[in-house]
Protein backbone atom coordinates (compact mmCIF):
# COMPACT_ATOMS: atom_id res chain seq x y z
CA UNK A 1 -30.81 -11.25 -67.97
CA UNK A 2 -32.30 -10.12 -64.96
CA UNK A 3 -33.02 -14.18 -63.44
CA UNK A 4 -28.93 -13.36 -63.87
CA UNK A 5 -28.72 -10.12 -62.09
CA UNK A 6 -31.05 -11.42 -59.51
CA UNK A 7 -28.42 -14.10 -58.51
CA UNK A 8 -25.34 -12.36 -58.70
CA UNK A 9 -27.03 -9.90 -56.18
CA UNK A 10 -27.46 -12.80 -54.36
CA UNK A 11 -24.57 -13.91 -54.21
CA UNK A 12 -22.76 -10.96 -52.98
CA UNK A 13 -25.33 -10.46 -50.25
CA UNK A 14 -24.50 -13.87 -49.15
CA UNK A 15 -20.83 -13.12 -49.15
CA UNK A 16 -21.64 -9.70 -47.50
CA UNK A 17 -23.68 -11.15 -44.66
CA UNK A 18 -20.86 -14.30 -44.28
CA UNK A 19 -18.08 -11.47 -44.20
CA UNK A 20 -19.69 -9.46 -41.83
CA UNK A 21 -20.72 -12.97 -39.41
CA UNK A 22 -16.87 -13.66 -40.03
CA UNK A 23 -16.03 -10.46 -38.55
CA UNK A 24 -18.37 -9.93 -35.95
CA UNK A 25 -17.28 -13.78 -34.51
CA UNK A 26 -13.61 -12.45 -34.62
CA UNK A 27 -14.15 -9.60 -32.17
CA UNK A 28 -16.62 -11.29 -30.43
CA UNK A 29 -13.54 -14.53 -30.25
CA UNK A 30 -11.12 -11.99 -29.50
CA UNK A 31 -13.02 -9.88 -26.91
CA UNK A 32 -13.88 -12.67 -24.84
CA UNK A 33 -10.15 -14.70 -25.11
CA UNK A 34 -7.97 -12.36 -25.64
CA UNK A 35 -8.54 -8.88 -24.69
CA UNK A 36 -7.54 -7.66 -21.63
CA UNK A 37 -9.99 -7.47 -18.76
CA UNK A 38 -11.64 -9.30 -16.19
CA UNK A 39 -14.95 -9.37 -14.31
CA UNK A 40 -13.11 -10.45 -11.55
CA UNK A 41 -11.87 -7.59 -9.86
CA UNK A 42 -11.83 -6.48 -6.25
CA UNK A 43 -11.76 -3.18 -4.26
CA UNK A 44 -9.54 -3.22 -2.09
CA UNK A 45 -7.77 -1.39 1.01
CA UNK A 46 -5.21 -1.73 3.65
CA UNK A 47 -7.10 -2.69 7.09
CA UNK A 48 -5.24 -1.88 10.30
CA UNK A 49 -5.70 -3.59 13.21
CA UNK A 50 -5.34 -1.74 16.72
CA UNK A 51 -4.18 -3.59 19.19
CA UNK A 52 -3.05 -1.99 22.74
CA UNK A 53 0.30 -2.50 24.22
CA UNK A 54 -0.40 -2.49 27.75
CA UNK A 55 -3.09 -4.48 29.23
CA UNK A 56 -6.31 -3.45 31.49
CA UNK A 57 -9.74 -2.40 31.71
CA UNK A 58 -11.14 0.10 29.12
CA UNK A 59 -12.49 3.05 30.79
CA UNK A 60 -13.28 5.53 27.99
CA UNK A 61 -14.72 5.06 24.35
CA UNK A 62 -14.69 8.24 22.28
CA UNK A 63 -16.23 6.63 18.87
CA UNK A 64 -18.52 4.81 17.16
CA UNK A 65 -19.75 1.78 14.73
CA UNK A 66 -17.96 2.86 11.31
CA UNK A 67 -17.28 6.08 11.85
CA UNK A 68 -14.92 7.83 10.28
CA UNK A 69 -11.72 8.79 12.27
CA UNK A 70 -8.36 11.04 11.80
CA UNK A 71 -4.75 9.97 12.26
CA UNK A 72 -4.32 10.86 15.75
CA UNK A 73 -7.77 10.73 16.92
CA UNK A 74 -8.28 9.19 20.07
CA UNK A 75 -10.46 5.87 19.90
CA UNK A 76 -10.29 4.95 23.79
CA UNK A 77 -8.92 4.89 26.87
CA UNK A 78 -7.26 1.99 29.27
CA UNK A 79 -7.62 2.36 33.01
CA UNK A 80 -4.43 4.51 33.81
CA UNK A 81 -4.68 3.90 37.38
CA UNK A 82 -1.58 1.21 37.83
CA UNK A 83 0.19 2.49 35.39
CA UNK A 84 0.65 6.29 37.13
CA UNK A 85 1.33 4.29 40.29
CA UNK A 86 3.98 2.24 38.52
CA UNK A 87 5.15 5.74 37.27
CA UNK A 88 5.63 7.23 41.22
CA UNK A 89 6.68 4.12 42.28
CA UNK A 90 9.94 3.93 39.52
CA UNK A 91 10.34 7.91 40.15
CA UNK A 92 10.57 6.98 44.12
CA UNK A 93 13.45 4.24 43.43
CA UNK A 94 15.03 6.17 41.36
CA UNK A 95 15.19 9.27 44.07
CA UNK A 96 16.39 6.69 46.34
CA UNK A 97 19.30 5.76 44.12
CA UNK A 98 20.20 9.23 43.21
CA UNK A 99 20.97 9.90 46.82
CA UNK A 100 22.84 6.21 47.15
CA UNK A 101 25.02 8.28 44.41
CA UNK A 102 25.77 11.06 45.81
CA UNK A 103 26.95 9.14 49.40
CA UNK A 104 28.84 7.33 47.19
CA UNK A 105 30.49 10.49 46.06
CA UNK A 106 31.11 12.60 48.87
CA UNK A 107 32.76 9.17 50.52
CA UNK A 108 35.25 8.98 47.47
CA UNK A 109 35.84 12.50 47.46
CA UNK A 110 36.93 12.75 51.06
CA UNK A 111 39.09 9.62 50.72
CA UNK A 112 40.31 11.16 47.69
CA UNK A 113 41.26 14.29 49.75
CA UNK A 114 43.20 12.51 52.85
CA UNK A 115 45.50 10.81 50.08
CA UNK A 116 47.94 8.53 51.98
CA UNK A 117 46.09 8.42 55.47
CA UNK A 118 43.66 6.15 53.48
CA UNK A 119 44.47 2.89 52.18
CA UNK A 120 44.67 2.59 48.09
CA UNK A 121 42.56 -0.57 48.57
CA UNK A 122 39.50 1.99 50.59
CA UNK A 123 39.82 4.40 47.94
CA UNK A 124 39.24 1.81 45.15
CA UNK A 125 36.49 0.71 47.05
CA UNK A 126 34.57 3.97 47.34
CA UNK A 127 35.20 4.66 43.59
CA UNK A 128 33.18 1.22 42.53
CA UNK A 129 30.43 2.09 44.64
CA UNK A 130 30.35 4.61 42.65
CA UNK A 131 29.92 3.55 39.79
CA UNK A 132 27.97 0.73 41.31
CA UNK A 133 25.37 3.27 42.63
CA UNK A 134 25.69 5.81 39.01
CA UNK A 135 24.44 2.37 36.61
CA UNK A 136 21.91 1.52 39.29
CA UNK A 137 20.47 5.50 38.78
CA UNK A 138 20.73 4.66 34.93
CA UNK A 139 18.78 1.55 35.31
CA UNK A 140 16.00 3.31 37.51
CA UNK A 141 15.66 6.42 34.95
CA UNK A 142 15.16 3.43 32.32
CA UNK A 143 12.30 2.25 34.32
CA UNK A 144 10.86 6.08 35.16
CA UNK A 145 10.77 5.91 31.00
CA UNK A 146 9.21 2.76 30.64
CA UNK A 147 6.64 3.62 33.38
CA UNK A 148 5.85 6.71 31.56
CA UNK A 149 5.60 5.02 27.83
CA UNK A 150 3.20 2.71 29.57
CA UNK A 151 1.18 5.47 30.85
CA UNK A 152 1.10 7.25 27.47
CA UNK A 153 0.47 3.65 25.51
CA UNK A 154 -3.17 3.38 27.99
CA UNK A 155 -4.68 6.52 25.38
CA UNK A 156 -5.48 4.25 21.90
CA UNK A 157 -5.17 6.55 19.08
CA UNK A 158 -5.88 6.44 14.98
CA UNK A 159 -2.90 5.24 13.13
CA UNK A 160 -4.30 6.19 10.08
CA UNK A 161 -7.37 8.54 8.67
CA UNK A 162 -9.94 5.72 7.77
CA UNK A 163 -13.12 3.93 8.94
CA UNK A 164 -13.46 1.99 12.02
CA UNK A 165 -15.13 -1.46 11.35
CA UNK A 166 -18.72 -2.66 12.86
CA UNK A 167 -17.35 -3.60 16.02
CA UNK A 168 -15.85 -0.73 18.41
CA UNK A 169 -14.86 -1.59 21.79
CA UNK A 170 -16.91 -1.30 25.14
CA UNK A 171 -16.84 0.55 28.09
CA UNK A 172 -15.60 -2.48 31.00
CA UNK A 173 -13.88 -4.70 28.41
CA UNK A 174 -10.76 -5.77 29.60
CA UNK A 175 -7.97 -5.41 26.73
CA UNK A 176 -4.62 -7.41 26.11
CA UNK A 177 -1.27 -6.26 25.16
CA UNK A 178 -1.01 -7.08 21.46
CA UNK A 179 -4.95 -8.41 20.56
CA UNK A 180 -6.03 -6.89 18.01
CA UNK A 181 -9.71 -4.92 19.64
CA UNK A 182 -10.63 -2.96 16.61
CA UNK A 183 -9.83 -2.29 13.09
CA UNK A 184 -9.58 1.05 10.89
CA UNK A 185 -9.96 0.39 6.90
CA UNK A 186 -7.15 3.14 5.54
CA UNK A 187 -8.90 5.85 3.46
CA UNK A 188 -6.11 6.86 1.49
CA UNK A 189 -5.20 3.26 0.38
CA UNK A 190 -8.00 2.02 -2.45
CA UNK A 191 -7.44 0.49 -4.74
CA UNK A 192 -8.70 -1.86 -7.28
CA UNK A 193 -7.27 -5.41 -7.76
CA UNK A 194 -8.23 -7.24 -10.80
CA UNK A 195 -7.23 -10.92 -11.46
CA UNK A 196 -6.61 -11.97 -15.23
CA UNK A 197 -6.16 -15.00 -16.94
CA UNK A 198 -2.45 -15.40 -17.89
CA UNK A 199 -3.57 -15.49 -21.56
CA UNK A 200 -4.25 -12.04 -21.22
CA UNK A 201 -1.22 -10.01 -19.89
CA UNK A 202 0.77 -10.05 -23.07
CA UNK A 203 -1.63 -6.73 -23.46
CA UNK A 204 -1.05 -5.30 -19.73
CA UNK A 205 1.84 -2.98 -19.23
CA UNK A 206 2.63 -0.93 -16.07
CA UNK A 207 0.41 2.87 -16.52
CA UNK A 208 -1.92 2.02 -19.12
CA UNK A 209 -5.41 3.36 -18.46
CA UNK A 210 -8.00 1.19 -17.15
CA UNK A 211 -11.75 1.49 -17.13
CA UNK A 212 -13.56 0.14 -14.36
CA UNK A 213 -16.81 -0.44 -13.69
CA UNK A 214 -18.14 -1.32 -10.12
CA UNK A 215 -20.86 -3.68 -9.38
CA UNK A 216 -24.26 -1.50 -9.09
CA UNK A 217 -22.48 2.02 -9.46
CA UNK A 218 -23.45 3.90 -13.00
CA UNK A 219 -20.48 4.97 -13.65
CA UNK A 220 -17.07 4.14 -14.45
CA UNK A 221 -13.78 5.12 -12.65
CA UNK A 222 -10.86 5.69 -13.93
CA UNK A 223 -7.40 4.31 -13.44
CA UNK A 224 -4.08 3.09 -14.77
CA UNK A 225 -1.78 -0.03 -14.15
CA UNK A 226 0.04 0.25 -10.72
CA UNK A 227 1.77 -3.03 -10.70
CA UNK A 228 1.69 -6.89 -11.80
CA UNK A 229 2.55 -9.42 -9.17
CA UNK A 230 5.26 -11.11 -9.49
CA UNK A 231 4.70 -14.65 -8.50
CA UNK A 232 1.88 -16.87 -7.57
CA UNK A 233 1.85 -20.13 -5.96
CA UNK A 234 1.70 -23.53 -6.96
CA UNK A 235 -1.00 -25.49 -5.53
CA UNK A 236 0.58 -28.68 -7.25
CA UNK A 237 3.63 -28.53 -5.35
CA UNK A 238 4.23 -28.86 -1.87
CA UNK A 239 7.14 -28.93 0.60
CA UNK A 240 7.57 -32.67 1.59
CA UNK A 241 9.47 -33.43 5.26
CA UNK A 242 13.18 -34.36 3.40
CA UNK A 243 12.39 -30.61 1.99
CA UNK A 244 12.88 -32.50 -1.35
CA UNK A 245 9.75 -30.95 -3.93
CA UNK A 246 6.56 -33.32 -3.52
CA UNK A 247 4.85 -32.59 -6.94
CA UNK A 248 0.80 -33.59 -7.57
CA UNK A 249 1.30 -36.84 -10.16
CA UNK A 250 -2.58 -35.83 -11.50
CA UNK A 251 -2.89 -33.72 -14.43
CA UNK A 252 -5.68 -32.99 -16.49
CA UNK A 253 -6.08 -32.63 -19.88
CA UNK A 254 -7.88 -29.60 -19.77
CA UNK A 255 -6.16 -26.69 -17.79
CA UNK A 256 -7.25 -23.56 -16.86
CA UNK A 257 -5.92 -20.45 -17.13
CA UNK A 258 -3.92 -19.37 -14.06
CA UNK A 259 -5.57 -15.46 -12.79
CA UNK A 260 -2.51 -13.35 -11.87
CA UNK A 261 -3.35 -10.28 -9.65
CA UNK A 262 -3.04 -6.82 -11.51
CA UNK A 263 -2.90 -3.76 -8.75
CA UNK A 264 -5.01 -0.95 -10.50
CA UNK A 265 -4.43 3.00 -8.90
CA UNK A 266 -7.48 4.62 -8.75
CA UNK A 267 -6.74 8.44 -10.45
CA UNK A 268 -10.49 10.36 -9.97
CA UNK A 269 -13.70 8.87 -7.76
CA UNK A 270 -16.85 10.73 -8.19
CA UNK A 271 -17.58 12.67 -4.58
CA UNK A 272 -20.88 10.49 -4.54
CA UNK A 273 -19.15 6.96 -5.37
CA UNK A 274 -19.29 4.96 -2.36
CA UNK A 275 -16.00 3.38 -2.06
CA UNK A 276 -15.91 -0.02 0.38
CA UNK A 277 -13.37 -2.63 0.06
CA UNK A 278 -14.75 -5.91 -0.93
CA UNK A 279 -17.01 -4.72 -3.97
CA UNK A 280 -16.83 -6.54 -7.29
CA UNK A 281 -15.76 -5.14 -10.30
CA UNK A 282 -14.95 -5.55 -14.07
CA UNK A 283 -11.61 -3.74 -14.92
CA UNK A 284 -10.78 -3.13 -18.65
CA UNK A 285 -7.26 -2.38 -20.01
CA UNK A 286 -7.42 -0.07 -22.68
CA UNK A 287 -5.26 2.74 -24.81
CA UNK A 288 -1.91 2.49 -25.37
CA UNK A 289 0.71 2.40 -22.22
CA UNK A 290 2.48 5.86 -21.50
CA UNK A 291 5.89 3.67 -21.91
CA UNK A 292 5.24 3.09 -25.71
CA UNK A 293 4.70 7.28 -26.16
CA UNK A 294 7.84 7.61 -24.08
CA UNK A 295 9.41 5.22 -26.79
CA UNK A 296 7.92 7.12 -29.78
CA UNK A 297 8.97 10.06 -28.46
CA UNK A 298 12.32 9.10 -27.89
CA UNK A 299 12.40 7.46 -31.10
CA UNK A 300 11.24 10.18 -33.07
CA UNK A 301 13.43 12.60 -31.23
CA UNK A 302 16.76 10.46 -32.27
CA UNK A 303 15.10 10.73 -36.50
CA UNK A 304 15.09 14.11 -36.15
CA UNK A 305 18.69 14.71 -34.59
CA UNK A 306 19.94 11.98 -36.75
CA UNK A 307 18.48 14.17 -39.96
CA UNK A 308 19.61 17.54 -38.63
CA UNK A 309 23.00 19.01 -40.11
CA UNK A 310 26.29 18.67 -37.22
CA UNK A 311 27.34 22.17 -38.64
CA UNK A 312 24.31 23.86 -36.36
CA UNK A 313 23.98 21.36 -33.19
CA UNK A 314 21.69 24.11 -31.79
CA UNK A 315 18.96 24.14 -34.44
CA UNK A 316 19.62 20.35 -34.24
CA UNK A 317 18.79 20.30 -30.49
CA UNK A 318 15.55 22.33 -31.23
CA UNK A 319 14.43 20.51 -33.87
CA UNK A 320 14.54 17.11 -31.78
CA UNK A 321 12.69 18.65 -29.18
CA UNK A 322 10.25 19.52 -31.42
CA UNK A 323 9.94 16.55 -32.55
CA UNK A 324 9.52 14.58 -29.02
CA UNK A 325 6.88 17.30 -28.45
CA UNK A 326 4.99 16.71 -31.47
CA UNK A 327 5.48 12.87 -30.66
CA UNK A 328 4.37 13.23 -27.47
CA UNK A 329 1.90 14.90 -28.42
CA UNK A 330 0.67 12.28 -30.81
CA UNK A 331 1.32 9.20 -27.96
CA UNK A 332 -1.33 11.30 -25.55
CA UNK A 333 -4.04 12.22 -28.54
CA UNK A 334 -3.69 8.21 -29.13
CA UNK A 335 -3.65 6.67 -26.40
CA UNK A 336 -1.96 8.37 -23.46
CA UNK A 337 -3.47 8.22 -19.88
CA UNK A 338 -5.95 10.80 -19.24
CA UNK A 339 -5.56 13.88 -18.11
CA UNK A 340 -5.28 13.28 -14.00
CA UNK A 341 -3.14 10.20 -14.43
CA UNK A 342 0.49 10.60 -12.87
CA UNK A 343 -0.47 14.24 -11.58
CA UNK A 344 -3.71 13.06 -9.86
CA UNK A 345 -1.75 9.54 -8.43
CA UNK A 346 0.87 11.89 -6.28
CA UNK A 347 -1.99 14.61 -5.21
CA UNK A 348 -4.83 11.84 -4.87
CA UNK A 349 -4.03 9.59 -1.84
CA UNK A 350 -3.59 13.24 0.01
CA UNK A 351 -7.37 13.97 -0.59
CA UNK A 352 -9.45 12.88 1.49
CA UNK A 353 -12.22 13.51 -1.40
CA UNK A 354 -10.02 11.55 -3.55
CA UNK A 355 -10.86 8.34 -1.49
């Protein structure tokens, strides 16, 4: 009797241990192929590069290696010396014109005044120049403009509040119109890009909460689903000269997973997280999207209209709005972004802390 005990106890420990293995290989299975995150994930930020629009010799440099500047800030200064004598010289033509003009005037005018002593043919005459000499004042107060835009275009200024990169200009260098001389990384633009296989975005919907967690940080930020690209391309196909499709004939039998780029927001950063584009990450999707609370909420609001008498449409309104609150209510304790999700996204690329 107890040689009979003794096995059926072993039995079911075998079948315990073999259940639990079973399960533990299923989420193990399904963490690894089929839940959603990556370990491939990027900070990232908008870089702008500065480039002058006049040419000449730099001649002031008011920052630094990666220093951190303000929109408006001025960065440096291009010799202003031809430009202000450009400036004079379009003011003098233009002062030169403007008294062409009013010759022009006072000889129409007088014709004007002696009426038949003057021949219609004179008179016409006098009224082109005129005009002739008013569009030549027009074109010269063009140039006094453009003289003075130049002038103002020599002082280089922050486009954006950011970081400069490792390079800043020199005093001496001579500049180009249009070359690119510096860059500023946008502060208020971070964000976190994370590439996933396309297995994987059947459970990646636009505002779910994401968990991130940055190469060497000890923490973990928090985020939620921005956006999901919406193409990718096709290294197998290419554009052939007829601009008929030139496909790759070679195909494997094994093929990989495309990754499709998934733009994460961030919605709170520590004060002593040291954001720079470029770091690795591993983004995880979790929780439930705010889109399927909206649904529940919407669904459970229609129940409860549906079930409420048409004699008292007023208690009938208040009870469905109780019942979207409550709903809500549920979607948020469930799986609803965090507190700091929507409302921290429109206040959090204002803060500078924020980024």
């Amino acid at each position: 009797m107890k040689k009979t005990w003794f096995s059926v106890g072993q039995i079911l420990l075998t079948l315990v241990v073999v259940v639990i293995a079973a399960v533990v290989l299923w989420k193990v299975v399904d963490y690894y192929m089929f839940a959603p995150w990556t370990r491939d994930g990027h900070v990232r930020a908008d870089v702008i590069q500065v480039a002058p629009d006049v040419s000449g010799l730099i001649t002031e440099v008011n920052v630094l290696d990666n220093q951190q500047v303000k929109r408006g800030e001025v960065l440096f200064v291009i010799d202003q010396a031809r430009y202000t004598l450009a400036l004079r010289n379009a003011q003098a033509t233009a002062q030169q014109r403007r008294a062409t003009l009013d010759q022009a005037r006072r000889e129409d005018a007088r014709n004007r005044t002696l009426g038949n002593l003057v021949a219609r043919e004179a008179v016409e005459e006098t009224h082109s120049r005129v005009e002739t000499a008013a569009a030549a004042l027009a074109d010269a107060e063009v140039a006094i403009d453009t003289a003075r835009l130049n002038l103002q275009r020599t002082v280089i200024v922050s486009p954006v509040d950011g970081y400069l990169n490792d390079r800043a200009p020199r005093v001496g260098e001579f500049v180009s119109a249009g070359r690119a001389v510096l860059s500023v990384v946008d502060m208020h633009s971070f964000r976190v890009d994370g590439y996933f296989e396309e297995t994987k975005l059947r459970g990646i919907d636009i505002g779910q909460p994401v968990d991130i967690k940055v190469m060497g940080e000890p923490g973990v930020l928090r985020g939620h689903v921005q956006s999901i690209v919406a193409a990718i391309e096709d290294r197998d196909r290419q554009q052939s000269q007829n601009l008929l499709p030139n496909v790759n004939p070679a195909f494997s039998w094994v093929r990989l997973a495309q990754r499709i780029p998934v733009r994460v927001a961030l919605d709170e950063i520590p004060a002593d997280f040291r954001m720079i584009a470029g770091r690795t990450a591993t983004v995880s999707v979790a929780g439930m999207g705010p889109s399927i609370g909206r649904r529940s909420a919407s669904n459970a609001a229609s129940n409860a209209a549906s079930e409420t008498p048409a004699s008292n449409p007023a208690s009938g309104m208040r009870a469905a709005s109780a019942s979207a609150a409550s709903a809500g209510a549920g979607a948020s304790a469930t799986g609803a972004p965090r507190a700091g999700g929507a409302s921290s996204l429109a206040t959090g690329p204002a803060s500078g802390a924020s980024r």
